[in-house]
C-alpha atoms as a PDB file:
ATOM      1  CA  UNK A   1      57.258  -3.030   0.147  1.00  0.00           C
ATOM      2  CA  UNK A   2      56.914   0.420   1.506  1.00  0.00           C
ATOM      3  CA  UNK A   3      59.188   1.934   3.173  1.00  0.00           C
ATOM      4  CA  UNK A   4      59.719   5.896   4.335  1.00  0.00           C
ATOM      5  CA  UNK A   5      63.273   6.876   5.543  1.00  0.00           C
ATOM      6  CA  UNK A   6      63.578  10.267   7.133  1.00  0.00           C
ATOM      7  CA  UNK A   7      67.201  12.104   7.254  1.00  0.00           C
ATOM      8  CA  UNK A   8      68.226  15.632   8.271  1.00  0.00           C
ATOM      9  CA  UNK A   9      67.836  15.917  11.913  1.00  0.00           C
ATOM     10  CA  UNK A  10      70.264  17.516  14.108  1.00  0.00           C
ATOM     11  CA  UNK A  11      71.529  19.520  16.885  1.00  0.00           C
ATOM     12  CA  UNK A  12      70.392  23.169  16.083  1.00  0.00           C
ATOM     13  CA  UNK A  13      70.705  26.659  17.631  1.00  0.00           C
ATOM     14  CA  UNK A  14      67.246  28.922  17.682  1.00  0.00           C
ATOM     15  CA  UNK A  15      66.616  30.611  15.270  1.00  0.00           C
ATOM     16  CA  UNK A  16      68.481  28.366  13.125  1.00  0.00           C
ATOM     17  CA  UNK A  17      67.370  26.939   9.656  1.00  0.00           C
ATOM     18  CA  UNK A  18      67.319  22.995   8.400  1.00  0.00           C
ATOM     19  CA  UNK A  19      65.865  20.595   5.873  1.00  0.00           C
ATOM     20  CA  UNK A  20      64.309  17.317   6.589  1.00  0.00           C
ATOM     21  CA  UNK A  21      64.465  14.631   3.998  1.00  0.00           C
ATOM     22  CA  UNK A  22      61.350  11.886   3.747  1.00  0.00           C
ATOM     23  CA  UNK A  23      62.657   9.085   1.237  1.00  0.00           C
ATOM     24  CA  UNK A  24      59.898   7.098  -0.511  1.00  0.00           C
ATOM     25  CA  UNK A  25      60.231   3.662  -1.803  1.00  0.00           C
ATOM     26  CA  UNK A  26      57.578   1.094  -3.070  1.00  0.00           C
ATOM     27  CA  UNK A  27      54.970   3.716  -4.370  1.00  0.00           C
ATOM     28  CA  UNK A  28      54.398   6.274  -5.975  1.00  0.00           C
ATOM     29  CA  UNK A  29      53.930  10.146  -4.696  1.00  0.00           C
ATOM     30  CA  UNK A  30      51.434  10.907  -7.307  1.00  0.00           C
ATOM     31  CA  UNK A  31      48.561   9.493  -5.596  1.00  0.00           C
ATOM     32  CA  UNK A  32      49.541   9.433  -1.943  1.00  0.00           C
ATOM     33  CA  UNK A  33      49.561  12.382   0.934  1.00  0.00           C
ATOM     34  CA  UNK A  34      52.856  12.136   2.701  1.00  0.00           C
ATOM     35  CA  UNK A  35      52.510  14.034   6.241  1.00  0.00           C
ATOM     36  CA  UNK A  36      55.273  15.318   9.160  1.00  0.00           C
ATOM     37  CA  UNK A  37      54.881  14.825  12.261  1.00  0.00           C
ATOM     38  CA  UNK A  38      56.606  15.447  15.437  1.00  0.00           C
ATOM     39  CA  UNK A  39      56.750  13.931  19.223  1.00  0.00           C
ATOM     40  CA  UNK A  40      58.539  15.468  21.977  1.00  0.00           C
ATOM     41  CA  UNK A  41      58.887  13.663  25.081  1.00  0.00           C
ATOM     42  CA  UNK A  42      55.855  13.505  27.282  1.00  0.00           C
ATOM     43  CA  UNK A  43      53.773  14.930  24.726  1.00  0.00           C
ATOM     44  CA  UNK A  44      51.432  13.833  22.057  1.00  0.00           C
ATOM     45  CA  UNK A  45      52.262  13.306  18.369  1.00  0.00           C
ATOM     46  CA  UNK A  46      51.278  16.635  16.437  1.00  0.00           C
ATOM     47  CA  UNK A  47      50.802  17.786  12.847  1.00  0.00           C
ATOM     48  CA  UNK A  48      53.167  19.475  11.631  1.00  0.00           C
ATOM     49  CA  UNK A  49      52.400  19.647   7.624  1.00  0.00           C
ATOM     50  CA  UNK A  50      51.416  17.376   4.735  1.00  0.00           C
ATOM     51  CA  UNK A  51      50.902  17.513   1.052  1.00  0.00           C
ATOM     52  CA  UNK A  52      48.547  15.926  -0.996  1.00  0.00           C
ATOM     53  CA  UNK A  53      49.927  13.915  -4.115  1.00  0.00           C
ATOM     54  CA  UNK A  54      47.323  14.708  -6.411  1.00  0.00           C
ATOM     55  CA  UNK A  55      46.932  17.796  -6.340  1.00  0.00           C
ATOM     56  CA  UNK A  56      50.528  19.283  -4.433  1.00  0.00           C
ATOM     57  CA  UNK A  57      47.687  21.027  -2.044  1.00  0.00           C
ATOM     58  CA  UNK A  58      49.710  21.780   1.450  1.00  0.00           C
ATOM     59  CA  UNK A  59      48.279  22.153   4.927  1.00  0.00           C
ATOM     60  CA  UNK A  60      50.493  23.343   8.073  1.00  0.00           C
ATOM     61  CA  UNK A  61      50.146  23.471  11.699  1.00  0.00           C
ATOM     62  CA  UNK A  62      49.439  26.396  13.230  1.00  0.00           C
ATOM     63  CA  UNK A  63      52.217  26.355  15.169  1.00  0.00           C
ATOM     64  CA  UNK A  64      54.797  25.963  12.172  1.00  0.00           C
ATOM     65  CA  UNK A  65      52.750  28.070  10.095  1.00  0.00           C
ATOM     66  CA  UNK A  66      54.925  30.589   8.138  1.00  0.00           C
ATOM     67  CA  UNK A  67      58.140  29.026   9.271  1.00  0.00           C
ATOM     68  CA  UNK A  68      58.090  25.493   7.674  1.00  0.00           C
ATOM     69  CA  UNK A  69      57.509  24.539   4.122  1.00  0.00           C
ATOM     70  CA  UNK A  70      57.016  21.462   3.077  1.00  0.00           C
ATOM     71  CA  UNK A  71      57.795  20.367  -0.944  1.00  0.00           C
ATOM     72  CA  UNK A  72      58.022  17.414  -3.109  1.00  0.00           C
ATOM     73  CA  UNK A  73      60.362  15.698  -5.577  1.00  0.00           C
ATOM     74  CA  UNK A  74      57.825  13.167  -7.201  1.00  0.00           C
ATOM     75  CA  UNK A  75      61.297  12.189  -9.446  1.00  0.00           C
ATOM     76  CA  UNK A  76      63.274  11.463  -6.417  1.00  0.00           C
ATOM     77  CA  UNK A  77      60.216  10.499  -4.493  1.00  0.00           C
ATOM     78  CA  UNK A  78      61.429  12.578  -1.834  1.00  0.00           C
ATOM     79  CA  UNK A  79      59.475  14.897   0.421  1.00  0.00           C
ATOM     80  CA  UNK A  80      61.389  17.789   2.060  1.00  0.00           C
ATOM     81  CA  UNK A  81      59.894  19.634   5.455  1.00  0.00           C
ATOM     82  CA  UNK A  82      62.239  23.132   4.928  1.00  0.00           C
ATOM     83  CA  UNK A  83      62.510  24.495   8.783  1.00  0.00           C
ATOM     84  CA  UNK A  84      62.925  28.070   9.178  1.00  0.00           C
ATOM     85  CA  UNK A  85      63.338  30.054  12.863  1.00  0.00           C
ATOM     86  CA  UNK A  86      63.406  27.711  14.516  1.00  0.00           C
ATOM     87  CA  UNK A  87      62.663  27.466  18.459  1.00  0.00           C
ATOM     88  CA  UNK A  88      63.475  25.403  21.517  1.00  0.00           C
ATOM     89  CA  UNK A  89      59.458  24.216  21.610  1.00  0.00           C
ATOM     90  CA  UNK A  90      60.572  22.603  17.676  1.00  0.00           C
ATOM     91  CA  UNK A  91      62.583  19.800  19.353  1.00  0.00           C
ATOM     92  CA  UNK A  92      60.968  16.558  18.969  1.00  0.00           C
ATOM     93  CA  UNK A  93      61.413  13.266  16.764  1.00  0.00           C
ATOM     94  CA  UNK A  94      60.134  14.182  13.460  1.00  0.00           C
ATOM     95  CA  UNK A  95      58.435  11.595  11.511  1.00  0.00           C
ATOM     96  CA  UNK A  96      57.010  11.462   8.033  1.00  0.00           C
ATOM     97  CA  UNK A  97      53.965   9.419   7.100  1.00  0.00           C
ATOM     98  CA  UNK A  98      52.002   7.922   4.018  1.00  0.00           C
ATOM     99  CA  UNK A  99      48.216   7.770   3.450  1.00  0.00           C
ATOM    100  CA  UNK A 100      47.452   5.197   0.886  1.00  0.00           C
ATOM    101  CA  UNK A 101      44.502   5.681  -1.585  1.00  0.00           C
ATOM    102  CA  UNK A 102      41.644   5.854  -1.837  1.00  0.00           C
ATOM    103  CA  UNK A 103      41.555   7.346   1.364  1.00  0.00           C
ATOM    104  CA  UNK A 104      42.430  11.215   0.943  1.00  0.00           C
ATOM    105  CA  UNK A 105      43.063  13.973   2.911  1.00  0.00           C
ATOM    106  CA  UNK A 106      41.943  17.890   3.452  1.00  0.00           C
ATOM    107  CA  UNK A 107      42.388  20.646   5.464  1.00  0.00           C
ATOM    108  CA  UNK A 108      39.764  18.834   8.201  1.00  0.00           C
ATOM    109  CA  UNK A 109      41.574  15.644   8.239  1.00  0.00           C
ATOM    110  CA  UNK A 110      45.524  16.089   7.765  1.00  0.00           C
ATOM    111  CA  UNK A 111      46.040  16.024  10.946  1.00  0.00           C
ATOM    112  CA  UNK A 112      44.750  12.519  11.732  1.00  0.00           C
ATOM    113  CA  UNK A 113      47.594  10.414  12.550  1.00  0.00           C
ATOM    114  CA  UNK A 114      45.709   7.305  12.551  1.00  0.00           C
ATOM    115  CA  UNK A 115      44.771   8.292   8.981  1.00  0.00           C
ATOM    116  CA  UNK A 116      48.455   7.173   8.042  1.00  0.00           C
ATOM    117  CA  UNK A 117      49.356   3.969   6.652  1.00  0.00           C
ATOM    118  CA  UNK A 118      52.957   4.180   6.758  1.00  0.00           C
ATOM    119  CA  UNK A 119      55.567   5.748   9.066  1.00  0.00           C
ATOM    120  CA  UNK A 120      58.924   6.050   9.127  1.00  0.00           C
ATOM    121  CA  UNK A 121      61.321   5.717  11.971  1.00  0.00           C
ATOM    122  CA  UNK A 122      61.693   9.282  12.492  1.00  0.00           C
ATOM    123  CA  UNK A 123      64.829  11.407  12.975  1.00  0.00           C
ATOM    124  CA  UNK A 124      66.008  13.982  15.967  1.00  0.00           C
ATOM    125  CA  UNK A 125      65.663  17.811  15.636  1.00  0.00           C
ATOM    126  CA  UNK A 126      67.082  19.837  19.411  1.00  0.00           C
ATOM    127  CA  UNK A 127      66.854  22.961  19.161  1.00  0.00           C
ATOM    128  CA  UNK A 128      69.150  24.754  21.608  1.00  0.00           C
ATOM    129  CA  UNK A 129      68.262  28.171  23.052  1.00  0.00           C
END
């Protein structure tokens, strides 16, 4: 069965820095593109980054760009979303995401969230001004 577990989310001040954990079980990262994404209330579910398995390429939102990274651990089949500067316009539910093969991903397509396969059940970043 696959299941993704997200951990990390908190109560931040802007500016602020924190790591988001995406916990994989039932496959493997090798051949799968894991995405973030976030929700804030009354808005629609964005993209915020995603890397692709087989080849570690990464994609960002524009955004995040140059103030998230996003890295894997294919040992602990963990993916991390590494949040830096954060702002008040950050806050949402984050939620990581699994694309199954064969289906694959680019620069074009990322973004897609009906793409995704799998979600998890997404974890709470506030950002305080």
């Amino acid at each position: 069965e696959v299941q993704l577990v997200e951990s990390g989310g908190a109560l931040m001040q802007a500016g602020g820095s924190l790591r988001l954990s995406c916990a994989a079980s039932g496959f493997s990262f090798d051949d799968y593109a894991i995405g973030w994404f976030r929700q804030a209330p009354g808005k629609e579910r964005e993209g915020v980054s995603c890397i692709d398995g087989k080849n570690n390429s990464t994609y960002y939102g524009d955004s995040v760009k140059g103030r998230f990274f996003i890295s894997s651990d294919n040992a602990k089949n963990t993916v991390y979303l590494q949040m830096n500067r954060l702002k008040p316009e950050d806050t949402a539910v984050y939620y990581c995401a699994a694309i199954v093969p064969p289906v694959s991903i680019g620069p074009l397509t990322w973004q897609r969230s009906w793409e995704y396969d799998y979600w998890g059940q997404g974890t709470q970043v506030t950002v305080s001004s």
